[in-house]
N, C-alpha and C. Protein backbone atom coordinates (compact mmCIF):
# COMPACT_ATOMS: atom_id res chain seq x y z
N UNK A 1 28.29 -28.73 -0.62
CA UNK A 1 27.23 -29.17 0.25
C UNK A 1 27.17 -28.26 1.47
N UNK A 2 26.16 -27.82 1.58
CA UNK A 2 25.80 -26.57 2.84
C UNK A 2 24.89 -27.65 4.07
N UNK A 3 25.33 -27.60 5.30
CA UNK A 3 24.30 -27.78 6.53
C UNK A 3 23.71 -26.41 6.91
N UNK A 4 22.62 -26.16 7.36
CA UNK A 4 21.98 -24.98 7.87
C UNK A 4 21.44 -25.47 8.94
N UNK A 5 22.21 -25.03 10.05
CA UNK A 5 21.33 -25.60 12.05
C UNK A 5 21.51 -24.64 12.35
N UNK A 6 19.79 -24.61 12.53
CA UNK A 6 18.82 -23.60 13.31
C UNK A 6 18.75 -23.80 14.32
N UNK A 7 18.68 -22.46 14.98
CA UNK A 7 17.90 -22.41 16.69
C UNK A 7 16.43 -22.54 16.77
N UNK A 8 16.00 -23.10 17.66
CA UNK A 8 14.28 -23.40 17.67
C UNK A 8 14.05 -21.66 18.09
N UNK A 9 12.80 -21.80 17.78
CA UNK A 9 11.94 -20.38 18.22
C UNK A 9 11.97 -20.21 20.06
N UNK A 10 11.42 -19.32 20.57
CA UNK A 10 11.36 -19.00 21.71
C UNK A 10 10.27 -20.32 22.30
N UNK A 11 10.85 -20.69 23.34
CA UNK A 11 9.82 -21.18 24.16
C UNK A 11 9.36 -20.78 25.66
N UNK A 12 8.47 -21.51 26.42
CA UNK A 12 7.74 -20.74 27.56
C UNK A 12 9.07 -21.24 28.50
N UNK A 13 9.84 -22.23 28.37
CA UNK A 13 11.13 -21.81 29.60
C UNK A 13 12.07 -21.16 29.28
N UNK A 14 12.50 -20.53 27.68
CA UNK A 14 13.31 -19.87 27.71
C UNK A 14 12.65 -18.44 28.01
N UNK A 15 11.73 -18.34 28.31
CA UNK A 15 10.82 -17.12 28.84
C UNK A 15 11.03 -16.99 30.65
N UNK A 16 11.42 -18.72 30.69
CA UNK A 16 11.22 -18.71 32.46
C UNK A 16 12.56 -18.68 32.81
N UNK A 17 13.23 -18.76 31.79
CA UNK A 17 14.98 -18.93 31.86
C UNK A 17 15.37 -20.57 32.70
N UNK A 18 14.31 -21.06 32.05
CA UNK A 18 14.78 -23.06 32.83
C UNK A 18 15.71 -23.87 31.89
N UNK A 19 16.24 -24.70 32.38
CA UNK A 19 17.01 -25.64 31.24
C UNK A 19 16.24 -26.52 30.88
N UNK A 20 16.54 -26.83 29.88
CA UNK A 20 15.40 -27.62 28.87
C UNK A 20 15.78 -28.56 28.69
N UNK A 21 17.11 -28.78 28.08
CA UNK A 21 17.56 -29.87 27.84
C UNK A 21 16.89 -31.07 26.89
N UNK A 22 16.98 -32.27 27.60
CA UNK A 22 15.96 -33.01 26.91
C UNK A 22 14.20 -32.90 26.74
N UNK A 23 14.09 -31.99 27.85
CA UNK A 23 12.87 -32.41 28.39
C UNK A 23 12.09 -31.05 27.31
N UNK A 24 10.61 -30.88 26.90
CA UNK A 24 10.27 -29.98 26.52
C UNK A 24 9.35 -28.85 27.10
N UNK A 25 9.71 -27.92 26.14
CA UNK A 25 8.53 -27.11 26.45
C UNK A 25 8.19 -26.01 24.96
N UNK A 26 6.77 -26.09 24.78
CA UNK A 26 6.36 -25.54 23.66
C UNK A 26 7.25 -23.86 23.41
N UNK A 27 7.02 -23.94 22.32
CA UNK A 27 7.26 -22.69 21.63
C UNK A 27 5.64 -21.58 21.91
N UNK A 28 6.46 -20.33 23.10
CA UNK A 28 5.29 -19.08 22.65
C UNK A 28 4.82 -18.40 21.28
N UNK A 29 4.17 -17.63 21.63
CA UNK A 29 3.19 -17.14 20.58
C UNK A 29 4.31 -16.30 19.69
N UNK A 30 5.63 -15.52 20.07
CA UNK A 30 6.61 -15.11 20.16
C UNK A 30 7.44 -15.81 19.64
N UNK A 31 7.48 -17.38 20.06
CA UNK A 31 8.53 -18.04 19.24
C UNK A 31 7.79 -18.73 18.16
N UNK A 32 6.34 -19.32 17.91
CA UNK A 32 5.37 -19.45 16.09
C UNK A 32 6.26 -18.23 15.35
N UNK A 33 5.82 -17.04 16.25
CA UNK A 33 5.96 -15.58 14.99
C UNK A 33 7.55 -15.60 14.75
N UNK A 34 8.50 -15.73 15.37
CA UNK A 34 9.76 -16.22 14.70
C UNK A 34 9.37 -16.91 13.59
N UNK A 35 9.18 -18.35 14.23
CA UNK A 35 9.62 -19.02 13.06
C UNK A 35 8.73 -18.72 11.36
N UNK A 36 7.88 -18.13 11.82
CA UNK A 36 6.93 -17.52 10.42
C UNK A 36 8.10 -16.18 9.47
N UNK A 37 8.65 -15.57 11.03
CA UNK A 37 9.65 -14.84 9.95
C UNK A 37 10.89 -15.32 9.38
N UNK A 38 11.01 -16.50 10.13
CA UNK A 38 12.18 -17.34 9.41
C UNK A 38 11.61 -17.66 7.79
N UNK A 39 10.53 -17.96 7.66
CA UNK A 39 9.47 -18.11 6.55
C UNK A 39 9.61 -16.87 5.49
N UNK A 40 9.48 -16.11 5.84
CA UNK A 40 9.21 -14.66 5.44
C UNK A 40 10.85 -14.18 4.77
N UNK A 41 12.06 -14.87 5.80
CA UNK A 41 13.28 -14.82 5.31
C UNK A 41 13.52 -15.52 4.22
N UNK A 42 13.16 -16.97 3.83
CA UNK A 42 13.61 -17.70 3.30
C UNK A 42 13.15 -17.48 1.87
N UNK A 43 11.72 -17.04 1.86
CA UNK A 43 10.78 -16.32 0.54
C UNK A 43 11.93 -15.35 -0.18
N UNK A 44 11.88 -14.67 0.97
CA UNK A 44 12.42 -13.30 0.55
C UNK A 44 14.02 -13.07 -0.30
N UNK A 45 14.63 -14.44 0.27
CA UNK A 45 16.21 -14.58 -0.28
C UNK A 45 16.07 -15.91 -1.27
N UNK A 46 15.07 -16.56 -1.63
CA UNK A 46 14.88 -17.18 -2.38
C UNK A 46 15.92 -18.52 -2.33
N UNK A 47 15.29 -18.77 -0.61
CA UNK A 47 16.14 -20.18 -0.11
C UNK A 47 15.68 -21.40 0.13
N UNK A 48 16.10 -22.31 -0.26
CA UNK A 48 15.07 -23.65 -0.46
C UNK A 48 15.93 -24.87 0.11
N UNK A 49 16.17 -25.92 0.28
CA UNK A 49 16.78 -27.23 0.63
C UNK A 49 16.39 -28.43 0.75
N UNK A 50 17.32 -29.34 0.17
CA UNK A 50 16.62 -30.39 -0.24
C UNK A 50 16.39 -31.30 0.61
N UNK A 51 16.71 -30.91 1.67
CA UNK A 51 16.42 -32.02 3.20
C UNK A 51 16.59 -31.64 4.03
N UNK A 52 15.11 -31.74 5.00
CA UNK A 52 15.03 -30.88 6.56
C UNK A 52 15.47 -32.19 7.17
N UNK A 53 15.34 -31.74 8.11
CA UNK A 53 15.45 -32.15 9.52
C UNK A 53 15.31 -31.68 11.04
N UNK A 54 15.18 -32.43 12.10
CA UNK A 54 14.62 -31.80 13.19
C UNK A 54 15.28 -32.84 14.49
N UNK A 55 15.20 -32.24 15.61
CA UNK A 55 15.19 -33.22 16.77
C UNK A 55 13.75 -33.48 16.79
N UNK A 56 14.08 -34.76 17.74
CA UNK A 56 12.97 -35.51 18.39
C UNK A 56 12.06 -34.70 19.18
N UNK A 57 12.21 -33.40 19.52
CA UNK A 57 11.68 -32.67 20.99
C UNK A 57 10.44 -31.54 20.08
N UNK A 58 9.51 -31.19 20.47
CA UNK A 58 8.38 -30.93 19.56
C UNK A 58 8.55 -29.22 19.26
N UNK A 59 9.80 -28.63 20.37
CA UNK A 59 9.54 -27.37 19.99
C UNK A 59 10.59 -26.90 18.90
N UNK A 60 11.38 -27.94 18.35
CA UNK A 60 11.99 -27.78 16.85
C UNK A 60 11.14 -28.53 15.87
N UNK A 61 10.61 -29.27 16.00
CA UNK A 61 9.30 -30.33 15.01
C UNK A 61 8.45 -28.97 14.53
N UNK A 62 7.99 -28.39 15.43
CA UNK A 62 6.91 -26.85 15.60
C UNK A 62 7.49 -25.79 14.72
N UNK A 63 9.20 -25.69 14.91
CA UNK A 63 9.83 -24.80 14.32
C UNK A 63 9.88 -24.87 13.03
N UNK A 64 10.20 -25.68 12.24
CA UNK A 64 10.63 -26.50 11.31
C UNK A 64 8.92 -26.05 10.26
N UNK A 65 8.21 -26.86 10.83
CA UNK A 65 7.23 -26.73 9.99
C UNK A 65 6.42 -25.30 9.74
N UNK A 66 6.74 -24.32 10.85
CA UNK A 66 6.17 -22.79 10.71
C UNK A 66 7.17 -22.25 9.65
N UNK A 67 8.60 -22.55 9.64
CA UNK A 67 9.37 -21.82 9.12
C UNK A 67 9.64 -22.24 7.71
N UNK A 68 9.04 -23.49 7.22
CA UNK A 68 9.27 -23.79 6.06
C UNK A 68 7.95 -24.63 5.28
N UNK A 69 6.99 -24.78 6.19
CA UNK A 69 6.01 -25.07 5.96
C UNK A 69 5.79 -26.91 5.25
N UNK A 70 6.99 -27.60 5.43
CA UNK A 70 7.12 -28.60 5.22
C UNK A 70 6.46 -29.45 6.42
N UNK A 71 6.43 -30.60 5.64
CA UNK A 71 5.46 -31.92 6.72
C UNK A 71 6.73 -33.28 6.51
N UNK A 72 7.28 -33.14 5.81
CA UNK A 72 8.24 -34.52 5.57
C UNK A 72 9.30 -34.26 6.00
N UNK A 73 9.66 -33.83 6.86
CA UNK A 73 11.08 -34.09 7.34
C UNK A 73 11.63 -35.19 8.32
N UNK A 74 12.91 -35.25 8.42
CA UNK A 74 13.42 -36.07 9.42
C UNK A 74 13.67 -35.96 10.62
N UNK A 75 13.38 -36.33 11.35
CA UNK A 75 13.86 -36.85 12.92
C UNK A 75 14.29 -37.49 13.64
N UNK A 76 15.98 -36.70 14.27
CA UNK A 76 16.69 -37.60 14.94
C UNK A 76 17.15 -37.20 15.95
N UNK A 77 17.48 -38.23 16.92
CA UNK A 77 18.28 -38.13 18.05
C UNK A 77 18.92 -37.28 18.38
N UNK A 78 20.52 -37.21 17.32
CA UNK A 78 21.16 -36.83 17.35
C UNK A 78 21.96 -35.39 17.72
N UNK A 79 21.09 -34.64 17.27
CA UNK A 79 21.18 -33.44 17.33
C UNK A 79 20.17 -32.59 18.50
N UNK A 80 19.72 -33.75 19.34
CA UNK A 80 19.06 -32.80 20.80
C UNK A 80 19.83 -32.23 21.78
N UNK A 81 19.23 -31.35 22.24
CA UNK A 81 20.08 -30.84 23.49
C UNK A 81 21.00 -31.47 24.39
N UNK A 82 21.65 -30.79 24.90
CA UNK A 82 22.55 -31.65 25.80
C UNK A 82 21.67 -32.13 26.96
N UNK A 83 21.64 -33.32 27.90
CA UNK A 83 20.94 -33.96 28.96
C UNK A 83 21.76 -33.38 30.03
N UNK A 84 20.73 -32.97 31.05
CA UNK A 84 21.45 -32.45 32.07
C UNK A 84 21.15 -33.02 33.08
N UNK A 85 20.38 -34.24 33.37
CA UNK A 85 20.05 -35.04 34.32
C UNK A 85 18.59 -34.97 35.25
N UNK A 86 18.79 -34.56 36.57
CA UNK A 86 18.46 -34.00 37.58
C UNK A 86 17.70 -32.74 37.43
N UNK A 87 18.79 -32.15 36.58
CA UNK A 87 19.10 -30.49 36.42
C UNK A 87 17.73 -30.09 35.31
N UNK A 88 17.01 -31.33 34.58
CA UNK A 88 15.97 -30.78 33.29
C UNK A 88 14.90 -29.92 34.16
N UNK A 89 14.69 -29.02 33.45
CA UNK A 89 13.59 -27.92 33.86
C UNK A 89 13.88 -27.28 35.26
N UNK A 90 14.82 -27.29 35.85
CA UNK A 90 15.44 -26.29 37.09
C UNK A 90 16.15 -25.17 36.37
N UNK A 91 15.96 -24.14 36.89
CA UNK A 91 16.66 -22.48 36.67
C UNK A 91 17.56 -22.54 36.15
N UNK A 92 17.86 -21.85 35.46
CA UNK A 92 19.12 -21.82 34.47
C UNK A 92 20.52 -21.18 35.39
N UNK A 93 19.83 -20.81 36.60
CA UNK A 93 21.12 -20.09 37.76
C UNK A 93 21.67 -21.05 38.09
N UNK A 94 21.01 -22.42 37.98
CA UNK A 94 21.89 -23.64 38.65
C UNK A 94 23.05 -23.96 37.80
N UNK A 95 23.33 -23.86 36.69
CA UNK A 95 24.21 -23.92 35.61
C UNK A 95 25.64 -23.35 36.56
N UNK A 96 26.93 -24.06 36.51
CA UNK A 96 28.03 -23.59 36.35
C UNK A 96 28.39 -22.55 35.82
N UNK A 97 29.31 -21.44 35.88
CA UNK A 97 29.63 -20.75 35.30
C UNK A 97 30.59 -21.32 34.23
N UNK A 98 30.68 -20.68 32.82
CA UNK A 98 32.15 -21.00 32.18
C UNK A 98 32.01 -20.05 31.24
N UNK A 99 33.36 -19.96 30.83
CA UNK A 99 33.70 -19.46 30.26
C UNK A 99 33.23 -19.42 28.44
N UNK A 100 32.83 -20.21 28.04
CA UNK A 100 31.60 -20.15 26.63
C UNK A 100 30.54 -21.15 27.28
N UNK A 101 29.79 -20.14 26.46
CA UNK A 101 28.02 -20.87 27.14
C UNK A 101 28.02 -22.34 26.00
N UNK A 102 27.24 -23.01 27.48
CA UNK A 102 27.19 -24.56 27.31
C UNK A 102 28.28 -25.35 27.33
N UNK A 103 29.06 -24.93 27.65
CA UNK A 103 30.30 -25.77 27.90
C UNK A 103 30.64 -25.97 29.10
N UNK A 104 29.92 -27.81 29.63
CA UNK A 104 30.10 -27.55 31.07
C UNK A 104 30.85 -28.60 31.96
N UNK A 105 31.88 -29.26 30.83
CA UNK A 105 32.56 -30.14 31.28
C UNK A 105 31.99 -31.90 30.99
N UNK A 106 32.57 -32.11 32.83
CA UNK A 106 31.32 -33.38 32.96
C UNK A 106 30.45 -33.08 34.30
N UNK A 107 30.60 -31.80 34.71
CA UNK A 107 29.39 -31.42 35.36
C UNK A 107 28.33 -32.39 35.28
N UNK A 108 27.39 -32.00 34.67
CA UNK A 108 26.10 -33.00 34.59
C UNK A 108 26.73 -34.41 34.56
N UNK A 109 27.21 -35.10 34.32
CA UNK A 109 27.53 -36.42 34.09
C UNK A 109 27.18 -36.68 35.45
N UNK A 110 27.78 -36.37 36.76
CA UNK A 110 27.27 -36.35 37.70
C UNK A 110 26.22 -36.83 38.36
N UNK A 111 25.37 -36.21 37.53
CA UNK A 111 23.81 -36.22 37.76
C UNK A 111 22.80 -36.65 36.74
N UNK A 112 23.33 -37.83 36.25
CA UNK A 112 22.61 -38.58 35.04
C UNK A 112 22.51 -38.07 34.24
N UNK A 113 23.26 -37.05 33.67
CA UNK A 113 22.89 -36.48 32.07
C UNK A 113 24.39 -36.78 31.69
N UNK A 114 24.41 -35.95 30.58
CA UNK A 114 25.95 -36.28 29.52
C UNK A 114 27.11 -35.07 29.98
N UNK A 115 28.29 -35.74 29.69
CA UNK A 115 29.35 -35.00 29.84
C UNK A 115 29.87 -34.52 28.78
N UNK A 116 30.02 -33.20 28.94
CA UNK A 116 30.64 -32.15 27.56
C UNK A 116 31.03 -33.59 26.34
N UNK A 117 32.47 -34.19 26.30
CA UNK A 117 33.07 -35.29 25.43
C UNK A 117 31.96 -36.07 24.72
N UNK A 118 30.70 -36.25 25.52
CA UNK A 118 29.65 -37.09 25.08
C UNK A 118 28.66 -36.36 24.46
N UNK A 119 28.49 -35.31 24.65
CA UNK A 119 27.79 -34.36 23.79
C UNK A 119 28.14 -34.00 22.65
N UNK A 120 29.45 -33.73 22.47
CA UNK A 120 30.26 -33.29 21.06
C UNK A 120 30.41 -34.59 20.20
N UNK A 121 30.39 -35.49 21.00
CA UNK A 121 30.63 -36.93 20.02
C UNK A 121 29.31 -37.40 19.28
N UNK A 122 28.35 -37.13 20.36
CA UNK A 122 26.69 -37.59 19.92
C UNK A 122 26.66 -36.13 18.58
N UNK A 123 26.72 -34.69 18.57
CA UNK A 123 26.16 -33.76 17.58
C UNK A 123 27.06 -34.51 16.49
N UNK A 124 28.24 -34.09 16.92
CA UNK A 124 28.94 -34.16 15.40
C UNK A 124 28.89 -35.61 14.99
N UNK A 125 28.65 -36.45 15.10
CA UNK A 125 28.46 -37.66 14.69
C UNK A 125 27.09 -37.99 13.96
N UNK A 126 26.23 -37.24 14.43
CA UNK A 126 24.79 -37.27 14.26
C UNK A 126 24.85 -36.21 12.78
N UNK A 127 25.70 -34.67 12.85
CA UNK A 127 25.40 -33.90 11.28
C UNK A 127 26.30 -35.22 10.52
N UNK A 128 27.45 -35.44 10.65
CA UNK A 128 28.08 -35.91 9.30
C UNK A 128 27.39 -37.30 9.30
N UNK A 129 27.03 -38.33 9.92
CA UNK A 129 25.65 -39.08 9.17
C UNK A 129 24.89 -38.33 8.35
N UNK A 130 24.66 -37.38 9.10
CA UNK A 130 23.30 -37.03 7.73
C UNK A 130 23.77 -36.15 6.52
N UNK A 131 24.41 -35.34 6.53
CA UNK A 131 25.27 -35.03 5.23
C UNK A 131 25.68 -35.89 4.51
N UNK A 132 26.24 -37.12 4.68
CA UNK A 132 26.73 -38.06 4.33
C UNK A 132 25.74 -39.11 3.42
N UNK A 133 24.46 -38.73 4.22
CA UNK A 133 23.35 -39.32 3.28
C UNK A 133 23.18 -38.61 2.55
N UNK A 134 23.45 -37.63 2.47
CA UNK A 134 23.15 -36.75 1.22
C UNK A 134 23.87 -35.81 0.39
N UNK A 135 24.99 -36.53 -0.29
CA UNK A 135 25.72 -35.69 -0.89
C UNK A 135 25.48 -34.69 -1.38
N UNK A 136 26.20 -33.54 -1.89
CA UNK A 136 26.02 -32.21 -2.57
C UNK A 136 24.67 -31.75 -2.70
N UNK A 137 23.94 -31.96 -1.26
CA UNK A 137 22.67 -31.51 -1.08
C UNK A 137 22.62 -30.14 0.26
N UNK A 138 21.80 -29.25 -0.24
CA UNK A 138 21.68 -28.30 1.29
C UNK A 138 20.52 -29.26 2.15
N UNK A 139 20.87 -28.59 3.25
CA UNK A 139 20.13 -29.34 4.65
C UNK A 139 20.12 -28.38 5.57
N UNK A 140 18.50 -28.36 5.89
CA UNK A 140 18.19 -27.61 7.02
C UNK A 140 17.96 -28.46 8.04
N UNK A 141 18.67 -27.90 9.57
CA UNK A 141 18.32 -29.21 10.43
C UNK A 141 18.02 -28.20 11.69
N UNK A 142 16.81 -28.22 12.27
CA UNK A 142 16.80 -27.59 13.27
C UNK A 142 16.95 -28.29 14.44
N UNK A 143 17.62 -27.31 15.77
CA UNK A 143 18.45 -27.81 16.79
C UNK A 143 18.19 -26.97 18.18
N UNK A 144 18.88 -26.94 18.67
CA UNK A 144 19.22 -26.10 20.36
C UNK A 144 20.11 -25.58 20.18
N UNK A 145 20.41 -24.38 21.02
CA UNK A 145 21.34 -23.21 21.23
C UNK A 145 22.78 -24.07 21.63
N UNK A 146 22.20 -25.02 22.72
CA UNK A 146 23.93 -25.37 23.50
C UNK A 146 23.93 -26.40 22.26
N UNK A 147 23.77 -27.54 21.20
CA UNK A 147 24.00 -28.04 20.18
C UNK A 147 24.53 -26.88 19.22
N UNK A 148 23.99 -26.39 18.73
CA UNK A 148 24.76 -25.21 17.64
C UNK A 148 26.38 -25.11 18.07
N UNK A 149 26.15 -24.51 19.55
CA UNK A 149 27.24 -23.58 20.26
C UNK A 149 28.44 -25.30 20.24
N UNK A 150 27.99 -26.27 20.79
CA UNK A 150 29.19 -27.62 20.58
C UNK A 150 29.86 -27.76 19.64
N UNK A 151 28.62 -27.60 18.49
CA UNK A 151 28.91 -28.48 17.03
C UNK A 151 29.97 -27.16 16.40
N UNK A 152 29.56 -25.99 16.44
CA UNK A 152 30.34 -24.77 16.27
C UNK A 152 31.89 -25.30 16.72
N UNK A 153 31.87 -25.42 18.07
CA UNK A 153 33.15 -25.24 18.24
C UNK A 153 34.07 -26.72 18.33
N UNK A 154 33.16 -27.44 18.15
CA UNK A 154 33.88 -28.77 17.94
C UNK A 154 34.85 -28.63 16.15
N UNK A 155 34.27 -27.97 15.47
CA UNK A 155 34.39 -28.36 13.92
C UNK A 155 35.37 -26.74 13.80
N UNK A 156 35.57 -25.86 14.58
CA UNK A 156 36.08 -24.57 14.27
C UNK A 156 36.65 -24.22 16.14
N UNK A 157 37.64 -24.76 16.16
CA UNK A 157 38.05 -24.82 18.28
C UNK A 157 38.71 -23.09 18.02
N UNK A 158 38.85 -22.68 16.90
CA UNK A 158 39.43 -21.50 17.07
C UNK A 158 38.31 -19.87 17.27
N UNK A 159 37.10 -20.62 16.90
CA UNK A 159 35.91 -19.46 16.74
C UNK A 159 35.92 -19.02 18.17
N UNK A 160 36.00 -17.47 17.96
CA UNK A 160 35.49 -16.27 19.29
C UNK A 160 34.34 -16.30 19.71
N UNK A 161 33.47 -17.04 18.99
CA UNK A 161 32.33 -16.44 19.26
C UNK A 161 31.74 -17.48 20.72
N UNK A 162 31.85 -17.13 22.05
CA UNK A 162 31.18 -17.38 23.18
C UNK A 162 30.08 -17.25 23.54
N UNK A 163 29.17 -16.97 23.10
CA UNK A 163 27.57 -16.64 23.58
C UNK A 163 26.84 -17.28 22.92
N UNK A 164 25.40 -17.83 23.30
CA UNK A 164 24.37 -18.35 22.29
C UNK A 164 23.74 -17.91 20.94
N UNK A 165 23.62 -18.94 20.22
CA UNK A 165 22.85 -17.62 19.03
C UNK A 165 21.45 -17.54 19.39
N UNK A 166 20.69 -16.26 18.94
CA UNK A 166 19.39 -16.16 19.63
C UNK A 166 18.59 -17.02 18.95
N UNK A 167 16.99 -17.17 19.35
CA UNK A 167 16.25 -18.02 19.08
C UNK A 167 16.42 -17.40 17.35
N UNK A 168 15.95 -19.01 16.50
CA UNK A 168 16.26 -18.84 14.87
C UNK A 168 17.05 -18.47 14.32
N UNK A 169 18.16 -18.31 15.20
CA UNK A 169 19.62 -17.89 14.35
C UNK A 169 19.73 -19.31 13.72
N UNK A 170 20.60 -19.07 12.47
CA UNK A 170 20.95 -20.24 11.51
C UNK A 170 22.62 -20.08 11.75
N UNK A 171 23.52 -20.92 12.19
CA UNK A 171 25.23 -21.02 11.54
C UNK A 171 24.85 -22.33 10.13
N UNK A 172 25.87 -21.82 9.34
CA UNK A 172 25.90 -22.33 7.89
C UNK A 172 27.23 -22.95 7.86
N UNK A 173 27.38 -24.07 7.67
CA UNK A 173 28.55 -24.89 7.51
C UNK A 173 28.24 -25.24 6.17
N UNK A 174 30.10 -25.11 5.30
CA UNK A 174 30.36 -26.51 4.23
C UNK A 174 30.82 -27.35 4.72
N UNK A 175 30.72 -28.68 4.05
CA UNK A 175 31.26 -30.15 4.41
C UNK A 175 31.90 -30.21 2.90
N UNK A 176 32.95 -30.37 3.21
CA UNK A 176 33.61 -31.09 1.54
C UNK A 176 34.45 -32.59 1.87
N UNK A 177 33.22 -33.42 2.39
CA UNK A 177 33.41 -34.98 2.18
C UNK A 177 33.84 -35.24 3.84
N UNK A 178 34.79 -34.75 4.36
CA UNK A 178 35.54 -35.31 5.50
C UNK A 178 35.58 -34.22 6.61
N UNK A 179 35.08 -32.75 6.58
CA UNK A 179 35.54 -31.67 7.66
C UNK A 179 34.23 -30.44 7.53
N UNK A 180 33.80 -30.19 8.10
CA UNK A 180 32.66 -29.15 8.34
C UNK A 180 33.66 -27.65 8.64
N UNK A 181 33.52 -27.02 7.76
CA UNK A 181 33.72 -25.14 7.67
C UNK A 181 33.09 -24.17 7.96
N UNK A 182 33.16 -23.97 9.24
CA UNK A 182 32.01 -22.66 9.00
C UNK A 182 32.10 -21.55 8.35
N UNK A 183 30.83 -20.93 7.53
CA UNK A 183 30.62 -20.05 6.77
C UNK A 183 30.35 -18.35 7.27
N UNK A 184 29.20 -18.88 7.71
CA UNK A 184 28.67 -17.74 8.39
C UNK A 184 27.53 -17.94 9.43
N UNK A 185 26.95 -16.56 10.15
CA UNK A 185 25.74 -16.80 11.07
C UNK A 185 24.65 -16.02 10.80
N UNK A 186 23.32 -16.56 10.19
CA UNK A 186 22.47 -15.45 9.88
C UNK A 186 21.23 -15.41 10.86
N UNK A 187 20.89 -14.23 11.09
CA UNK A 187 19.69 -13.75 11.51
C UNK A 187 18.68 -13.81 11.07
N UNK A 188 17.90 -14.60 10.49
CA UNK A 188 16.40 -14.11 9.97
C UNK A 188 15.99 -13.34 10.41
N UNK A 189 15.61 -12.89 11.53
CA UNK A 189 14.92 -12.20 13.06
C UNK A 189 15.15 -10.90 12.01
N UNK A 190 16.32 -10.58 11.92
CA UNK A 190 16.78 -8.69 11.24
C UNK A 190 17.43 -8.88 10.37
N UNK A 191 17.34 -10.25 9.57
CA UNK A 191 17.62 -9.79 8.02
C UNK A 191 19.50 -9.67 7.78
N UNK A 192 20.24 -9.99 8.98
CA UNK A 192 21.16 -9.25 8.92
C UNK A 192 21.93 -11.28 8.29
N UNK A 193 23.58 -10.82 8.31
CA UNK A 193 24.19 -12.19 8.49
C UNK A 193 25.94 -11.53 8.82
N UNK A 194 26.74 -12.44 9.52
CA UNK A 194 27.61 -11.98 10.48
C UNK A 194 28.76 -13.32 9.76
N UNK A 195 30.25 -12.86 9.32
CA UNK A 195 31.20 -13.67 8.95
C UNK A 195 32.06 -14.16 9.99
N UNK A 196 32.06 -12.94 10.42
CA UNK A 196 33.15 -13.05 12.35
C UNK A 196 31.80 -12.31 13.44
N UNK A 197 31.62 -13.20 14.40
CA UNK A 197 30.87 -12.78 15.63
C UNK A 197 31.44 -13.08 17.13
């Protein structure tokens, strides 16, 4: 059983460099044409799955359906961005520094959003429900950069990899019943895919 969580396409605050968080903001003209080449990827490698999925927030709903051209998928909670309170749609300079991106403690807790512990408990709780509904099935679930980057390192605490994946990057996890593995990280964007990053 394969999970596939996607990064949403570009949107107009990751253009403005704002935190998004819960709150939205559409996908540019820049992030449609992603997700069309996510489209263009999936043709091309002759990749299919038997159950999408999406967050609640419209600029993965947007993603989802450019990139696979599906109308029936699911939508949940679970897998939205981290809440940053106060902090939704202010500059991304306001962010703490740390040491791997999105990892920011209980910072925000602070300020009415969630604390790191509550974020990792809400993703990973939210994929293995839904794997779980669906045995020895692939699943595409599109998501957010700081979700990927949690669920990543919640399920693999030993992965190097510190930085965001860019807009429409896919990480590929197996689940064999009880533990999520990561596989690999692919690019649609350049075609490429990465074992260690």
């Amino acid at each position: 059983m394969k999970l596939y969580l996607m990064r949403h396409g570009e949107t107009l605050f990751n253009t403005q460099k704002r935190v998004q968080g819960w709150c939205d903001s559409p996908l540019t003209e820049k992030g449609q044409d992603q997700a069309r080449q996510v489209r263009a990827y999936f043709e091309k490698h002759d990749m299919t799955f038997d159950q999408y999925y999406c967050t609640t927030i419209e600029r993965t709903s947007d993603t989802i359906e450019l990139a696979t051209g599906q109308t029936d998928y699911q939508r949940v909670k679970g897998l939205k961005e981290m809440h940053f309170g106060i902090f939704e749609g202010q500059p991304e300079y306001l962010h703490p520094k740390t040491s791997v991106a999105g990892h920011f403690g209980d910072h925000y807790a602070q300020f009415g959003g969630e604390s790191q512990d509550q974020f990792v408990e809400r993703v990973v709780a939210s994929a293995k429900e839904i794997v779980e509904r669906h045995p020895e099935q692939s699943i595409l679930a599109v998501s957010h950069a700081g979700a990927l980057m949690t669920f990543l390192h919640a399920v693999d605490p030993e992965c190097a990899f510190q930085s965001c994946p860019g807009n429409c990057a896919i990480l590929v996890f197996d689940y064999d019943g009880s533990n999520f593995h990561f596989v690999k990280l692919i690019d649609p964007l350049t075609d490429q895919e990465f074992v260690e990053f």
